[in-house]
C-alpha atoms as a PDB file:
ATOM      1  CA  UNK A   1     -19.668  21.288  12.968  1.00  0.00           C
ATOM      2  CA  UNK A   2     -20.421  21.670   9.326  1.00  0.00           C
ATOM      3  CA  UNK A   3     -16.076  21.681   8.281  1.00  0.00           C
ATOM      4  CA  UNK A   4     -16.046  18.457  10.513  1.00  0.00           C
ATOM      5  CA  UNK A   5     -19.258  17.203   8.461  1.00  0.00           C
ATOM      6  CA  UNK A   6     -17.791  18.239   5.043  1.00  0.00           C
ATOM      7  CA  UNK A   7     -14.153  17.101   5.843  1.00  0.00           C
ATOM      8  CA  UNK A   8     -15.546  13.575   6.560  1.00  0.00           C
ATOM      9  CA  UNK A   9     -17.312  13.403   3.147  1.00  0.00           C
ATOM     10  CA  UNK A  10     -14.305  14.636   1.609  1.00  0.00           C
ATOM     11  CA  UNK A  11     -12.221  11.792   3.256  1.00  0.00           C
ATOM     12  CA  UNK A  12     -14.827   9.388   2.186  1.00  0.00           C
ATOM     13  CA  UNK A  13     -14.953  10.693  -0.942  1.00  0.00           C
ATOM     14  CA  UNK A  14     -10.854  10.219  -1.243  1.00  0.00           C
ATOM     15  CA  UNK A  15     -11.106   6.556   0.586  1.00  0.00           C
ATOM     16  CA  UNK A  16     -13.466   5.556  -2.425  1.00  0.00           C
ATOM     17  CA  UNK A  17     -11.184   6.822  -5.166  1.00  0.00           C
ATOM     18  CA  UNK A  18      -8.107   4.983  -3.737  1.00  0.00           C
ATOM     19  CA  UNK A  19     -10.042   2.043  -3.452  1.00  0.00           C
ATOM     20  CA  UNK A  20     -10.835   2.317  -7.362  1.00  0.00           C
ATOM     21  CA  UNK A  21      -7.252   3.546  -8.397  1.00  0.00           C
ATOM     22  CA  UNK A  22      -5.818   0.482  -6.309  1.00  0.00           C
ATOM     23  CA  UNK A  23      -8.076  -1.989  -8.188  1.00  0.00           C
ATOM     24  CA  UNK A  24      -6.901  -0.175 -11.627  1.00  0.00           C
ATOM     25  CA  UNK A  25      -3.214  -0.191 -10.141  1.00  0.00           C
ATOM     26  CA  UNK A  26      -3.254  -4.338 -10.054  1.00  0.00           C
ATOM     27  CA  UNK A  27      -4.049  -4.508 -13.642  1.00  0.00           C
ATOM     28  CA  UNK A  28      -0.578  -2.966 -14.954  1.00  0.00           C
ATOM     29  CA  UNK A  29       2.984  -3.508 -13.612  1.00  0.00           C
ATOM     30  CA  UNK A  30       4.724  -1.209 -10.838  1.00  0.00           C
ATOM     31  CA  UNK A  31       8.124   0.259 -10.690  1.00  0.00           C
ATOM     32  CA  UNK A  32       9.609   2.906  -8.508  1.00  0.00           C
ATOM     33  CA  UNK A  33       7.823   5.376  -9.833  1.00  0.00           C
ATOM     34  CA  UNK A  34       4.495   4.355  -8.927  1.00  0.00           C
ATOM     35  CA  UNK A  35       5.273   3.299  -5.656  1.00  0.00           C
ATOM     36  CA  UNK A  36       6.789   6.413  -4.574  1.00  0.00           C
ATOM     37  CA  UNK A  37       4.964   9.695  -6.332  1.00  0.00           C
ATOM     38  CA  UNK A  38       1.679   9.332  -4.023  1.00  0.00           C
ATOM     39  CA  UNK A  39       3.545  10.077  -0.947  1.00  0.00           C
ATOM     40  CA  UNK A  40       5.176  12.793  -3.165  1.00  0.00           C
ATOM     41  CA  UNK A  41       1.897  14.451  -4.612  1.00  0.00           C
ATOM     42  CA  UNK A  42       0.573  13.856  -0.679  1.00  0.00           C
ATOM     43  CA  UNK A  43       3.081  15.835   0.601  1.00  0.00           C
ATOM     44  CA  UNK A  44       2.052  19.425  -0.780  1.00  0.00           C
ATOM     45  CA  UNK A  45      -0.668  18.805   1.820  1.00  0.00           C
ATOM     46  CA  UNK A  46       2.065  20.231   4.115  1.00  0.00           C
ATOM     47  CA  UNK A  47       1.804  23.476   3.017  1.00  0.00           C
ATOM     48  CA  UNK A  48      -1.354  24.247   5.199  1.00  0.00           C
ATOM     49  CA  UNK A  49       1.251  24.700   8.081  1.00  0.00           C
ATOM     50  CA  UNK A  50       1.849  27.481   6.988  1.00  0.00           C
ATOM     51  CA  UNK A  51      -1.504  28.975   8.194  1.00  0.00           C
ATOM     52  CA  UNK A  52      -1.290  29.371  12.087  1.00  0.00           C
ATOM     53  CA  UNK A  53      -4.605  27.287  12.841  1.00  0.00           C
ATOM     54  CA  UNK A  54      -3.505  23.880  11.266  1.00  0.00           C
ATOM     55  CA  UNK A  55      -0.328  23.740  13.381  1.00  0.00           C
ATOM     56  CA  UNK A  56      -0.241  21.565  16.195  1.00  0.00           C
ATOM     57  CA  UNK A  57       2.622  20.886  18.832  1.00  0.00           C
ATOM     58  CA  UNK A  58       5.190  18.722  18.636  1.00  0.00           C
ATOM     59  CA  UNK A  59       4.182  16.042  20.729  1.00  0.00           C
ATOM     60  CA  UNK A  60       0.961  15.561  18.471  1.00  0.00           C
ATOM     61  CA  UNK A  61       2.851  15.813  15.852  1.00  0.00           C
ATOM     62  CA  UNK A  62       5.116  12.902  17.104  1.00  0.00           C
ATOM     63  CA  UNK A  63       2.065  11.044  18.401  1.00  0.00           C
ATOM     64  CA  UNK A  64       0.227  11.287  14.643  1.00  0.00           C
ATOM     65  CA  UNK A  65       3.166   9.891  12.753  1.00  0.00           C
ATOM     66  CA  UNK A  66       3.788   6.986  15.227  1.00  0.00           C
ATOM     67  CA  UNK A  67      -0.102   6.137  14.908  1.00  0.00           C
ATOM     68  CA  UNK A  68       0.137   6.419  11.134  1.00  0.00           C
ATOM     69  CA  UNK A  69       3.049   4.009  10.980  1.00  0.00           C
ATOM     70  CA  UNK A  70       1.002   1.658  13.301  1.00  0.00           C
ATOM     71  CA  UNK A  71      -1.967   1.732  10.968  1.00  0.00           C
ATOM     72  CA  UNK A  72       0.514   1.425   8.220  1.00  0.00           C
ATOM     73  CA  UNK A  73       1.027  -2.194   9.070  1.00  0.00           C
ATOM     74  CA  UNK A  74      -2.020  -3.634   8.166  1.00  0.00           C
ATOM     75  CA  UNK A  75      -1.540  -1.713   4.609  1.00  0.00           C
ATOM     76  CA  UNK A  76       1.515  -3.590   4.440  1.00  0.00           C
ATOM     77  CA  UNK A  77       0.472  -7.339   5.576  1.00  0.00           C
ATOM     78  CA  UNK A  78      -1.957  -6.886   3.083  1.00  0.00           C
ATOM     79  CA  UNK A  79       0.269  -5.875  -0.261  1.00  0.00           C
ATOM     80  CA  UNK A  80       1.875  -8.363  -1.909  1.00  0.00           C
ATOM     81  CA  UNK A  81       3.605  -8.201  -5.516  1.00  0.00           C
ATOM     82  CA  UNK A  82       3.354 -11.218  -8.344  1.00  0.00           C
ATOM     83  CA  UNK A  83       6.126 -11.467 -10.755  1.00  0.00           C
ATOM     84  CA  UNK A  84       4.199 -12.304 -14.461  1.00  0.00           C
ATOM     85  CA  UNK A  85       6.012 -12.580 -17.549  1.00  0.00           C
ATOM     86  CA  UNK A  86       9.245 -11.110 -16.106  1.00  0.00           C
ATOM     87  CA  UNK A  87       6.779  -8.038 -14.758  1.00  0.00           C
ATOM     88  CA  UNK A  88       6.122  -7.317 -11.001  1.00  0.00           C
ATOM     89  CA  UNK A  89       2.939  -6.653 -10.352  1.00  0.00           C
ATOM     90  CA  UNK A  90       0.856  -5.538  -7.215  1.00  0.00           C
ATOM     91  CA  UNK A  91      -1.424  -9.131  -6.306  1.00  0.00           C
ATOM     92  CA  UNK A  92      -4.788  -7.802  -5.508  1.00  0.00           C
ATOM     93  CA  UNK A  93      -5.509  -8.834  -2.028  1.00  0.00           C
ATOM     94  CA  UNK A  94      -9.404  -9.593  -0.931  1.00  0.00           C
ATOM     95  CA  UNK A  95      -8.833  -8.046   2.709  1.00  0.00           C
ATOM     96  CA  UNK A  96      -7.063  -4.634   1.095  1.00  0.00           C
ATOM     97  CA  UNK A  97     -10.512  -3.200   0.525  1.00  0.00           C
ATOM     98  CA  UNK A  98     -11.884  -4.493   4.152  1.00  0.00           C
ATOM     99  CA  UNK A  99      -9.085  -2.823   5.693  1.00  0.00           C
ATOM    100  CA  UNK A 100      -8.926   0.094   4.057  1.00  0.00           C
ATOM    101  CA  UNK A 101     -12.591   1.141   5.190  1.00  0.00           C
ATOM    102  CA  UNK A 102     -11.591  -0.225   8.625  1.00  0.00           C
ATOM    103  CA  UNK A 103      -8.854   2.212   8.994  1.00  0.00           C
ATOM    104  CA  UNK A 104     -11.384   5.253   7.292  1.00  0.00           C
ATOM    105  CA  UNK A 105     -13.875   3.932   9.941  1.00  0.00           C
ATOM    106  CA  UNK A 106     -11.493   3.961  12.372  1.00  0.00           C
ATOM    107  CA  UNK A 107      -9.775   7.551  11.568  1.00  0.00           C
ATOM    108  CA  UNK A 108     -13.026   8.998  11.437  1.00  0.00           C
ATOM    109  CA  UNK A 109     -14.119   8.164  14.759  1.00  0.00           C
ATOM    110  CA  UNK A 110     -10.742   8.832  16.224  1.00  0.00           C
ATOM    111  CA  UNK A 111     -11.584  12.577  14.410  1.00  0.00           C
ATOM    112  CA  UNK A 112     -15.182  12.969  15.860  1.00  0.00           C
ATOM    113  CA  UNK A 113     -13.960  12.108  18.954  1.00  0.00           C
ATOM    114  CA  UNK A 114     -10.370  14.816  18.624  1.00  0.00           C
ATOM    115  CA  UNK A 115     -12.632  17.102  17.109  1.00  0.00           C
ATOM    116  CA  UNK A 116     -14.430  17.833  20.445  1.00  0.00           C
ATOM    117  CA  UNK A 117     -11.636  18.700  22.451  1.00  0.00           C
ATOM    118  CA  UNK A 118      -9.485  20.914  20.113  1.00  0.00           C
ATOM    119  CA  UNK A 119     -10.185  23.034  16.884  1.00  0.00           C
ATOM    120  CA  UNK A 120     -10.715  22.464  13.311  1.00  0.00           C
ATOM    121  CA  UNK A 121      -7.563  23.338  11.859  1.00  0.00           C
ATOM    122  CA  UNK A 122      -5.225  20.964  14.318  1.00  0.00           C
ATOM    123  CA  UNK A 123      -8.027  18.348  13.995  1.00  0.00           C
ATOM    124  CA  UNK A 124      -6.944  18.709   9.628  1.00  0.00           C
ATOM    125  CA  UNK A 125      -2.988  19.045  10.850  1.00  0.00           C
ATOM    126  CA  UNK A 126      -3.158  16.045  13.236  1.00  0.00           C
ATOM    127  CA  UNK A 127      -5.147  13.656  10.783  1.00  0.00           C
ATOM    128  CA  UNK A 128      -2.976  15.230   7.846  1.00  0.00           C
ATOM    129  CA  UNK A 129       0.299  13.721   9.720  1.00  0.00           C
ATOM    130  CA  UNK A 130      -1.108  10.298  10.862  1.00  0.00           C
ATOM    131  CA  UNK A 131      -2.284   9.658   6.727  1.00  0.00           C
ATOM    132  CA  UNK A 132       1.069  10.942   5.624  1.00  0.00           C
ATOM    133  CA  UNK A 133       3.098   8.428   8.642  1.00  0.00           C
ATOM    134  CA  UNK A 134       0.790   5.503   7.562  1.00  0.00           C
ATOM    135  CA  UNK A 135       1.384   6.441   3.645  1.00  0.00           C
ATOM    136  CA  UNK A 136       4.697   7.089   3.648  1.00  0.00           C
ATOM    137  CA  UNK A 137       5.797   3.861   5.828  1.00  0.00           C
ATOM    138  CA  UNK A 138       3.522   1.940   3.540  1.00  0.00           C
ATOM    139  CA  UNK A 139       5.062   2.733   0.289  1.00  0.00           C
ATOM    140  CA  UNK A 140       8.381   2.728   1.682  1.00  0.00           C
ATOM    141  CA  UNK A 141       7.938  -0.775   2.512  1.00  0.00           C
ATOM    142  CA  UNK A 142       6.791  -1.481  -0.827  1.00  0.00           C
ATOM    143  CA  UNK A 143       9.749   0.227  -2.383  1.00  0.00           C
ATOM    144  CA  UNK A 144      12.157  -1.475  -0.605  1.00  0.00           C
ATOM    145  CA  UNK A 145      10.345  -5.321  -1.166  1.00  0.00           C
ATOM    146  CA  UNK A 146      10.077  -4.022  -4.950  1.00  0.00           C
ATOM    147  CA  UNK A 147      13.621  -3.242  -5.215  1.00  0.00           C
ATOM    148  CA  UNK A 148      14.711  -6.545  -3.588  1.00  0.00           C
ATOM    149  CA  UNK A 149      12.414  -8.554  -5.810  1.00  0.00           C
ATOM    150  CA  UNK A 150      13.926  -6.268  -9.295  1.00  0.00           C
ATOM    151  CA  UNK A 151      17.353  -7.875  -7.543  1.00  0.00           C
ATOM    152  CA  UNK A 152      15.781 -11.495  -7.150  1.00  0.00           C
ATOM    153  CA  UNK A 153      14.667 -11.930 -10.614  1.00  0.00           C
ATOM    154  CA  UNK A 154      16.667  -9.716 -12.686  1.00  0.00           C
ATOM    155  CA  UNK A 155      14.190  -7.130 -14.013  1.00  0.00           C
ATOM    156  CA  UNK A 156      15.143  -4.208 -15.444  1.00  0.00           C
ATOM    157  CA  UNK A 157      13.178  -1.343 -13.690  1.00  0.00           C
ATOM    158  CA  UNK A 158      12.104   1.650 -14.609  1.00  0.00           C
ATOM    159  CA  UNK A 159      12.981   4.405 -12.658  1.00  0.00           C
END
């Protein structure tokens, strides 16, 4: 009980910091670069697969990426880029906040609830894999709308 307790203020914890780094993010034009190194850095979370009690089978596996992607889509409805003085910028979206905690709310009572019926460590491996689907199809879509746009108005973007 106490790693489920602790892991959920830990998640909170990282909810609240992307919430502030997102509102930061707005003020300064992307490129590819920003878009894409989260998933990157987010992907050394992998690792704990190594250790025997985070692994989980592959159906779960298959059933926490779809779920991520699903949840994904309301990450992407809500991101929209701005092009100002030949810069793209991210457009700060009132409901990105709203549905960000909807989807913490929302992961951690899908957790409580998967916490009961199997252990700690596939609980971490499952909820690892359905942040990294939802992440990862997230910025992907933003990559390939920021490419497209660099197209549409002839920006020259840094890599």
């Amino acid at each position: 009980m106490f790693w489920i307790i602790a892991s959920t203020v830990i998640g909170l914890f990282m909810a609240s910091t992307m919430i502030v780094i997102r509102a930061r993010a707005a003020k300064r034009p992307t490129n590819a670069k920003r878009i894409l190194l989260p998933p990157a850095f987010m992907s050394t979370g992998a690792c704990m697969f190594i250790f025997p009690p985070f692994r989980v089978p592959m159906i779960e596996v298959v059933l926490a990426l779809i779920v991520g992607m699903l949840f994904s889509i309301f990450l992407i409805k809500s991101t929209q880029m701005e092009v100002n003085k030949g810069e793209i910028y991210l457009k700060p979206s009132k409901y990105f906040i709203f549905i960000l905690i909807g989807l913490l709310l929302v992961r951690l009572l899908l957790k409580w609830l998967v916490s009961a019926q199997i252990s700690f460590g596939e609980t971490s491996g499952i909820f690892f894999l359905l942040a990294f689907g939802m992440i990862v199809t997230w910025r992907l879509n933003m990559y390939f709308r920021y490419k497209n746009l660099v197209k549409k108005i002839g920006v020259n973007a840094q890599e």
